[in-house]
Every structure is written in structure tokens, then in C-alpha cells.
N, C-alpha and C. Protein backbone atom coordinates (compact mmCIF):
# COMPACT_ATOMS: atom_id res chain seq x y z
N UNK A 1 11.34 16.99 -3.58
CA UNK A 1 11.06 16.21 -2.39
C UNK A 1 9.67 15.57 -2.54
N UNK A 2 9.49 14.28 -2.29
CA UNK A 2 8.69 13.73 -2.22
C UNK A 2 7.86 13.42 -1.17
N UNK A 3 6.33 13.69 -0.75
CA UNK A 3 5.87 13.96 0.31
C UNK A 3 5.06 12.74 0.32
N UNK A 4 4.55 11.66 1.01
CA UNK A 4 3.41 10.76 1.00
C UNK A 4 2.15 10.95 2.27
N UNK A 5 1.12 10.60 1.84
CA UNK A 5 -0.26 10.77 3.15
C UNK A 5 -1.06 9.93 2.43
N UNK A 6 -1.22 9.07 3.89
CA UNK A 6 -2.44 7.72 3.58
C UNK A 6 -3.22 8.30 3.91
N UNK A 7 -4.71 7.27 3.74
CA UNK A 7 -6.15 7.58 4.18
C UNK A 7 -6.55 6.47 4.13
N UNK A 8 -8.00 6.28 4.55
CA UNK A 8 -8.53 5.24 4.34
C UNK A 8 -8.67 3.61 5.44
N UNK A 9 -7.33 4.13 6.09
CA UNK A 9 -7.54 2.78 7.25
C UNK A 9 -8.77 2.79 8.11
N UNK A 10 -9.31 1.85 8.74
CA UNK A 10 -10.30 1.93 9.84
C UNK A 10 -10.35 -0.14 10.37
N UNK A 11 -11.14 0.33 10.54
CA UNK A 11 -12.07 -1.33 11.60
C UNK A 11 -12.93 -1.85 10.26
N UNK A 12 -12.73 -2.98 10.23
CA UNK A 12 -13.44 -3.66 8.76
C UNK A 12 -13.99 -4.91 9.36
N UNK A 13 -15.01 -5.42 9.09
CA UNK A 13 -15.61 -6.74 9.18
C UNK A 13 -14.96 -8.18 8.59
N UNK A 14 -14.58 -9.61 8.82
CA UNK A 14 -13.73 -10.48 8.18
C UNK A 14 -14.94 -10.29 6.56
N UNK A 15 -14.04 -10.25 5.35
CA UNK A 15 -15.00 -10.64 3.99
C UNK A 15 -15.26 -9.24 3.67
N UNK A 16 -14.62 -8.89 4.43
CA UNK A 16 -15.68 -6.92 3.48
C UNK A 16 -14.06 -6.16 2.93
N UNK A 17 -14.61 -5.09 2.65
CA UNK A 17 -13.64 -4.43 1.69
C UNK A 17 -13.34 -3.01 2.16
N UNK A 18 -12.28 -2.74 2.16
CA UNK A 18 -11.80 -1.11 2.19
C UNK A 18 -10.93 -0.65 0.91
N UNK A 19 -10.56 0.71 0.92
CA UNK A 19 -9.25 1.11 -0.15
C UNK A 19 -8.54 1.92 0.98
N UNK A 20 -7.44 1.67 0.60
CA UNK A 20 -6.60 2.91 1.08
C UNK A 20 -6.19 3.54 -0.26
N UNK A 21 -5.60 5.17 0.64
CA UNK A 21 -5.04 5.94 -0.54
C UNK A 21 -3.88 6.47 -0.40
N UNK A 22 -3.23 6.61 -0.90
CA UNK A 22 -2.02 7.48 -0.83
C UNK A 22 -1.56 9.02 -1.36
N UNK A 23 -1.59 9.95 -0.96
CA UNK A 23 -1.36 11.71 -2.40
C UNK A 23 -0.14 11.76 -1.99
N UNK A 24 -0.04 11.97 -3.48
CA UNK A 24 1.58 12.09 -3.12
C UNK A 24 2.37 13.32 -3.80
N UNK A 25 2.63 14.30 -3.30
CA UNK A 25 3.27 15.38 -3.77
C UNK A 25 4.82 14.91 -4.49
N UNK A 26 5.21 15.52 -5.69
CA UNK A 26 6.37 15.31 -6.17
C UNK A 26 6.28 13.57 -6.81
N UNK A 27 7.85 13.82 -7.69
CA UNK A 27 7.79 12.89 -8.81
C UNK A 27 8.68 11.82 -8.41
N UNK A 28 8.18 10.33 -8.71
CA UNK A 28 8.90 9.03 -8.27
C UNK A 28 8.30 8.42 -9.16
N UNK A 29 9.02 7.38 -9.32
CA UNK A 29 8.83 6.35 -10.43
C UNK A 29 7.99 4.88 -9.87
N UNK A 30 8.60 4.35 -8.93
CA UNK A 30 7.90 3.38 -7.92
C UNK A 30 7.12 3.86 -6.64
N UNK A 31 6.12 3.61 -7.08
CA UNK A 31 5.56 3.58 -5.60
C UNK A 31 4.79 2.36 -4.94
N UNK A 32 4.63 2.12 -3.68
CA UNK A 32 4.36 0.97 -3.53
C UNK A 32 3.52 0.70 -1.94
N UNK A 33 3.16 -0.23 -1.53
CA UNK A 33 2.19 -0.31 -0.53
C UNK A 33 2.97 -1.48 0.54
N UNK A 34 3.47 -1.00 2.00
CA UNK A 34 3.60 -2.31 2.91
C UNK A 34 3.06 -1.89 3.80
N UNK A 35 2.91 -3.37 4.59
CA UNK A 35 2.54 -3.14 5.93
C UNK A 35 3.10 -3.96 6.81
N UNK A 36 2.77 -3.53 8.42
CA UNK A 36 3.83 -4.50 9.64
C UNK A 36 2.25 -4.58 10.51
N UNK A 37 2.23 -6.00 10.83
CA UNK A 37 1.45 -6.67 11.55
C UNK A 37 1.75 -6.68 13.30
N UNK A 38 1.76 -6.48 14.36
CA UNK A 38 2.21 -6.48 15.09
C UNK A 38 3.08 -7.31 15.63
N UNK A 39 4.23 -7.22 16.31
CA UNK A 39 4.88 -8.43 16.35
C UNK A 39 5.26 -8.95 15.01
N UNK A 40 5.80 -8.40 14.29
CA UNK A 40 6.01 -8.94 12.75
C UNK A 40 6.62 -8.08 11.84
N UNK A 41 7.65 -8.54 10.82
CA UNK A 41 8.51 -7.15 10.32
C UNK A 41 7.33 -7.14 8.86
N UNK A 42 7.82 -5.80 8.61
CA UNK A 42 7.49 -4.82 7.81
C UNK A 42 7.49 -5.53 6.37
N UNK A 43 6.51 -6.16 5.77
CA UNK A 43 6.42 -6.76 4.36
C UNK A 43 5.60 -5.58 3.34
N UNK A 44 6.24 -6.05 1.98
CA UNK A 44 5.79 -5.41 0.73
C UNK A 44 4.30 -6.23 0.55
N UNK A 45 3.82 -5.49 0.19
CA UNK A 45 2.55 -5.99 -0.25
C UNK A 45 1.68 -5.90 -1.89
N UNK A 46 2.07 -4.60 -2.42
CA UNK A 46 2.00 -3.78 -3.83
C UNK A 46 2.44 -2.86 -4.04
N UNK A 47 3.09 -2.98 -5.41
CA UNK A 47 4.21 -1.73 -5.95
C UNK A 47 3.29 -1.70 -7.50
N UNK A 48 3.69 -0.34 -7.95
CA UNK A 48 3.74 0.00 -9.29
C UNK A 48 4.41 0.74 -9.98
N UNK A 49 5.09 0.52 -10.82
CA UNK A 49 6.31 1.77 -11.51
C UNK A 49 5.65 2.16 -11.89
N UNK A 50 6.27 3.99 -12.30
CA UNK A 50 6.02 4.31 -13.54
C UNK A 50 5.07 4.09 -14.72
N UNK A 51 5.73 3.31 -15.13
CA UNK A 51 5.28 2.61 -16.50
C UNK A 51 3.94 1.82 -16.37
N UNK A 52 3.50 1.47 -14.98
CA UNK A 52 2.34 0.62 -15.06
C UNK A 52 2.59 -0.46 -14.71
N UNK A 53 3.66 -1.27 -14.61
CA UNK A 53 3.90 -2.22 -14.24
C UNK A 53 3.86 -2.52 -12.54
N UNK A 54 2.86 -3.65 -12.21
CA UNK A 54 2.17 -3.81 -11.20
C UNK A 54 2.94 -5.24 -10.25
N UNK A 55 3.51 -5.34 -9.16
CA UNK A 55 4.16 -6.30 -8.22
C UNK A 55 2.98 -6.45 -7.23
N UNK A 56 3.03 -7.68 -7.15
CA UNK A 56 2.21 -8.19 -5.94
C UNK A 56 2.81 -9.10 -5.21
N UNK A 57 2.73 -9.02 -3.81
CA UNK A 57 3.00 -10.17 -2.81
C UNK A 57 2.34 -11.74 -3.13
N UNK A 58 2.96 -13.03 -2.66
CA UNK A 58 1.96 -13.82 -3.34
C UNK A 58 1.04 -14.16 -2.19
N UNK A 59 0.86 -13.45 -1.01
CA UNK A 59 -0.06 -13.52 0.09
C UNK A 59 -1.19 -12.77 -0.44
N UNK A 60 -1.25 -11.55 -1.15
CA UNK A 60 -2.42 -11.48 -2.02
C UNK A 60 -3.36 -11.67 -2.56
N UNK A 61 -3.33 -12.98 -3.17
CA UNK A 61 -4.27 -13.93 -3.93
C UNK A 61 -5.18 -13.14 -4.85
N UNK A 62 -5.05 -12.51 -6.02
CA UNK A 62 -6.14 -11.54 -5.94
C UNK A 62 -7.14 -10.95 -5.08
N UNK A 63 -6.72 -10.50 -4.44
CA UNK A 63 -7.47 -10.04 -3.59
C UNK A 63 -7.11 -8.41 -3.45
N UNK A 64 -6.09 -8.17 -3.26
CA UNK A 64 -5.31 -6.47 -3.53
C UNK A 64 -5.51 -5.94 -4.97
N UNK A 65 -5.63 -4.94 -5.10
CA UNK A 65 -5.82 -4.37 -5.92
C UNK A 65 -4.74 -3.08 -5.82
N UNK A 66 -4.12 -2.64 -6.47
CA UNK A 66 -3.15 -1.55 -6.43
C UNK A 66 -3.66 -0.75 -7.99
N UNK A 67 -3.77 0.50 -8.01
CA UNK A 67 -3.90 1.97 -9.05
C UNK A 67 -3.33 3.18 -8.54
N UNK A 68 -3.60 3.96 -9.68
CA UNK A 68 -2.92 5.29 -9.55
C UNK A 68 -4.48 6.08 -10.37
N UNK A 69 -4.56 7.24 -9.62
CA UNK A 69 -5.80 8.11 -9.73
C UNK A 69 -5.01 9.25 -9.92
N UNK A 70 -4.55 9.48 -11.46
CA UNK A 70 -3.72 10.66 -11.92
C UNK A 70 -4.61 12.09 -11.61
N UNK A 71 -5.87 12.00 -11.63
CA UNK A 71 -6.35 13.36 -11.44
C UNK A 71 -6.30 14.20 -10.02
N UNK A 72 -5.95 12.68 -8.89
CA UNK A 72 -6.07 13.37 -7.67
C UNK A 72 -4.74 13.02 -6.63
N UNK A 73 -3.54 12.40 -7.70
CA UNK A 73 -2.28 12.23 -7.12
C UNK A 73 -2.29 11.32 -6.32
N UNK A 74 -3.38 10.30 -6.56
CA UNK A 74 -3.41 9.29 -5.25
C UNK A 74 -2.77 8.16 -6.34
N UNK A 75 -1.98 6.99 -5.35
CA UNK A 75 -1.98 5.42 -5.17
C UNK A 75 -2.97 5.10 -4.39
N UNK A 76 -3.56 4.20 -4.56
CA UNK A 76 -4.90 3.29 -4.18
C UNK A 76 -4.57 1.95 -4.13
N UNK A 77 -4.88 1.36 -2.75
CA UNK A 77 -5.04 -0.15 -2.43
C UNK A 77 -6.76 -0.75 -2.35
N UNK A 78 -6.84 -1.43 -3.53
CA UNK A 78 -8.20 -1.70 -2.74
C UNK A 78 -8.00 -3.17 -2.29
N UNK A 79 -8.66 -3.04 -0.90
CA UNK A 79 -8.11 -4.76 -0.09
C UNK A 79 -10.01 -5.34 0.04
N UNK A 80 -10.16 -6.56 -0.76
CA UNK A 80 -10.96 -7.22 -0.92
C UNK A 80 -10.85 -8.65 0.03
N UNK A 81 -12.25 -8.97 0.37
CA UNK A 81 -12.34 -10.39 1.32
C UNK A 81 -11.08 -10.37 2.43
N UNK A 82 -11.45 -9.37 2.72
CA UNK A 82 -10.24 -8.92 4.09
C UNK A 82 -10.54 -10.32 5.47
N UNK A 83 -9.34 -10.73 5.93
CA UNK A 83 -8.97 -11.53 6.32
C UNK A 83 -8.52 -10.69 8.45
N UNK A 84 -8.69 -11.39 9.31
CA UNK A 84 -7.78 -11.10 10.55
C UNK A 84 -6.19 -10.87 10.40
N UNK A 85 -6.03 -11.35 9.36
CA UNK A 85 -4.59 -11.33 9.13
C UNK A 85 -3.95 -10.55 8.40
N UNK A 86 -5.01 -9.88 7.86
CA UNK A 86 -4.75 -8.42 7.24
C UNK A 86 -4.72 -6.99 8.05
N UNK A 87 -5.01 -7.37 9.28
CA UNK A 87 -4.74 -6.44 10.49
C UNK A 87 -3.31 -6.48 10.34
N UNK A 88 -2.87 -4.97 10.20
CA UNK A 88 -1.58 -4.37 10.15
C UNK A 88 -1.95 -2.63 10.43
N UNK A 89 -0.67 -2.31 10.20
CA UNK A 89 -0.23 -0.30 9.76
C UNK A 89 0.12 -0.89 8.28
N UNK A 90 -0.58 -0.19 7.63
CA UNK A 90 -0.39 0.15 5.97
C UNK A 90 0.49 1.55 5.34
N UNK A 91 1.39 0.91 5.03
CA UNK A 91 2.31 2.20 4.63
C UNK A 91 2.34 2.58 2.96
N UNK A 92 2.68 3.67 3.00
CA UNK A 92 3.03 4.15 1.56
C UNK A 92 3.96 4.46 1.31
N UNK A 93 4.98 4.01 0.23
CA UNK A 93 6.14 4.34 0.08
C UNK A 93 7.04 4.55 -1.53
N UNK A 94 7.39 5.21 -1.80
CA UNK A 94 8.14 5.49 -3.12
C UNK A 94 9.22 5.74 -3.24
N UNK A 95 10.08 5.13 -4.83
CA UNK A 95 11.33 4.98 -5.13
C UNK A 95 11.46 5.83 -5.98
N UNK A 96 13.08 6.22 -6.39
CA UNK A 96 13.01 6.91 -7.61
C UNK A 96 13.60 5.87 -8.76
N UNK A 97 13.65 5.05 -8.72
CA UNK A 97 13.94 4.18 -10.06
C UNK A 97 13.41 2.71 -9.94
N UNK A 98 14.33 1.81 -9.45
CA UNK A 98 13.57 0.15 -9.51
C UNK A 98 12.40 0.02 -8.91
N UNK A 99 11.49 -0.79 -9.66
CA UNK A 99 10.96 -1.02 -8.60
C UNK A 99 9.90 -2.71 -8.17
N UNK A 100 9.17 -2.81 -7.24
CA UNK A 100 9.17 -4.24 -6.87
C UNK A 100 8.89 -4.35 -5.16
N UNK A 101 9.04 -4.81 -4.70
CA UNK A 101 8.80 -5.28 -3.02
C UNK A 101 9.73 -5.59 -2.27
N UNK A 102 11.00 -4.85 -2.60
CA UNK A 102 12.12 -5.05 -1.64
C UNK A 102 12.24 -3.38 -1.28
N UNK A 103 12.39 -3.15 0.18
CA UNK A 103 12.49 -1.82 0.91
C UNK A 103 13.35 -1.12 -0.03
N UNK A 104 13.89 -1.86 0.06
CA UNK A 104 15.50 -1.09 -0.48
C UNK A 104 15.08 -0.25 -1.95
N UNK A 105 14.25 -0.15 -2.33
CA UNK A 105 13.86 0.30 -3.84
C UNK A 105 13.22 1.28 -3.57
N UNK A 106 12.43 1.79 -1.94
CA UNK A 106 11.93 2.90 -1.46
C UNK A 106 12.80 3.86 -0.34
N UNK A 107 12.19 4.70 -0.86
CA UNK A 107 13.42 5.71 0.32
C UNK A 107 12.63 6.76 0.82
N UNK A 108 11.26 7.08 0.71
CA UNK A 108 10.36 7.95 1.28
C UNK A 108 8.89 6.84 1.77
N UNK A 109 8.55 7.14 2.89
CA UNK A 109 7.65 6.60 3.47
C UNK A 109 6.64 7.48 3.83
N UNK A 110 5.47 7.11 4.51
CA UNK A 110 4.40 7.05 4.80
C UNK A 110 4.57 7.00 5.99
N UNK A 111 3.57 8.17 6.98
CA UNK A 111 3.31 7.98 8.69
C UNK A 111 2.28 6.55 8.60
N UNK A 112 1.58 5.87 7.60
CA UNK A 112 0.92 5.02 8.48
C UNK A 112 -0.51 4.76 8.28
N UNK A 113 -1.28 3.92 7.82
CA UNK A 113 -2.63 4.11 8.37
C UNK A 113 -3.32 2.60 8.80
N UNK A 114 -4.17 2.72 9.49
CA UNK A 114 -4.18 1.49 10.41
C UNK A 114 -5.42 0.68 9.86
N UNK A 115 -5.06 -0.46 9.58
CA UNK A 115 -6.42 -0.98 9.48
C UNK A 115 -6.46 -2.76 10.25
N UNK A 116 -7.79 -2.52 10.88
CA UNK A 116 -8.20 -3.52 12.05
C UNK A 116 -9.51 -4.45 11.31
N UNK A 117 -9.17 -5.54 11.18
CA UNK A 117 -10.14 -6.48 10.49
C UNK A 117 -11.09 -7.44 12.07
N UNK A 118 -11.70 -7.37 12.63
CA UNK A 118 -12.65 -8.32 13.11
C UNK A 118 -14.23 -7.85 12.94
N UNK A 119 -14.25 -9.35 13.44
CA UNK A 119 -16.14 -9.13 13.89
C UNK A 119 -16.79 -8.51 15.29
């Protein structure tokens, strides 16, 4: 069984930077990062298999950053030049085989962590 727990959301300034994290007990191959904006369905934002292979939304722009911190079981978002429109719930979520930015490739989720972008 696969367990997920974010961290890391809070209140951010427009242009500044946070990470979120994810630990994740037990073994999956995809794991991946969405979030739902209020009033707004639930989009992929960053995935990474397994193997290293890294999916990004193209709302991104370099600006996301997605890793894996093998020593401490975390997935890591780092969200750079954060935007108002990056105000969402940030979820964590993992597959056991495909993977990419369609729900359907995750089947364990994340309660959630919130992050609020103004001045």
C-alpha cells in the first residue's frame, strides 16, 4: 500500500519561490504533482516515472521543477516566479505503471497542501 503526505504549502509573495514535498511510503513507479484552483478542475502539473523520466504541463514554462530525494522518500516540486495563478491545493499522487499527466495513470492521492500566492 502506498501512502502519500505533502508539505510545504503556505502564502508566497507574486515572483518568489516555494517547494513542496511529498514522502511517500511504499513502491510506485509514477508519481506525480496536480493541483485544483478554485472553481476549476483538477490539472496535472508534474510527473516522474521510475526511470527518471520527467512530464511537465506546458503552463509551466520552466518554472516547476519536479525531483525525487531518495534518501528521504520525498517527491519535490520546486515552484519558481510564482504567479496569482498558481494559487491552488497541490496534490500528490502515484501510479503503478504509466506514467504522464492524465489522472487515470494515478490511483493513490494526496490530502492536499495549499498554497496562496499574493502581495
Amino acid at each position: 500500500q502506498v501512502l502519500l503526505m505533502e508539505s510545504g504549502g503556505g502564502s508566497v509573495q507574486p515572483g518568489g519561490s516555494l517547494k513542496l514535498s511529498c514522502t511517500v511510503s511504499g513502491y510506485t513507479n509514477c508519481m506525480g504533482w496536480f493541483r485544483q484552483a478554485p472553481g476549476k478542475e483538477r490539472e496535472g502539473v508534474a510527473s516522474m516515472s521510475g526511470g527518471g523520466s520527467r512530464y511537465y504541463a506546458e503552463f509551466v514554462r520552466g518554472r516547476f521543477i519536479i525531483s525525487k530525494d531518495t534518501a528521504k522518500n520525498t517527491l519535490d516540486l520546486q515552484i519558481n516566479n510564482v504567479t496569482p495563478e498558481d494559487t491552488a491545493m497541490y496534490f500528490c499522487a502515484a501510479g503503478p505503471r504509466s506514467c504522464g499527466l492524465y489522472e487515470r495513470y494515478f490511483n493513490t492521492w494526496g490530502q492536499g497542501t495549499q498554497v496562496t500566492v499574493s502581495s
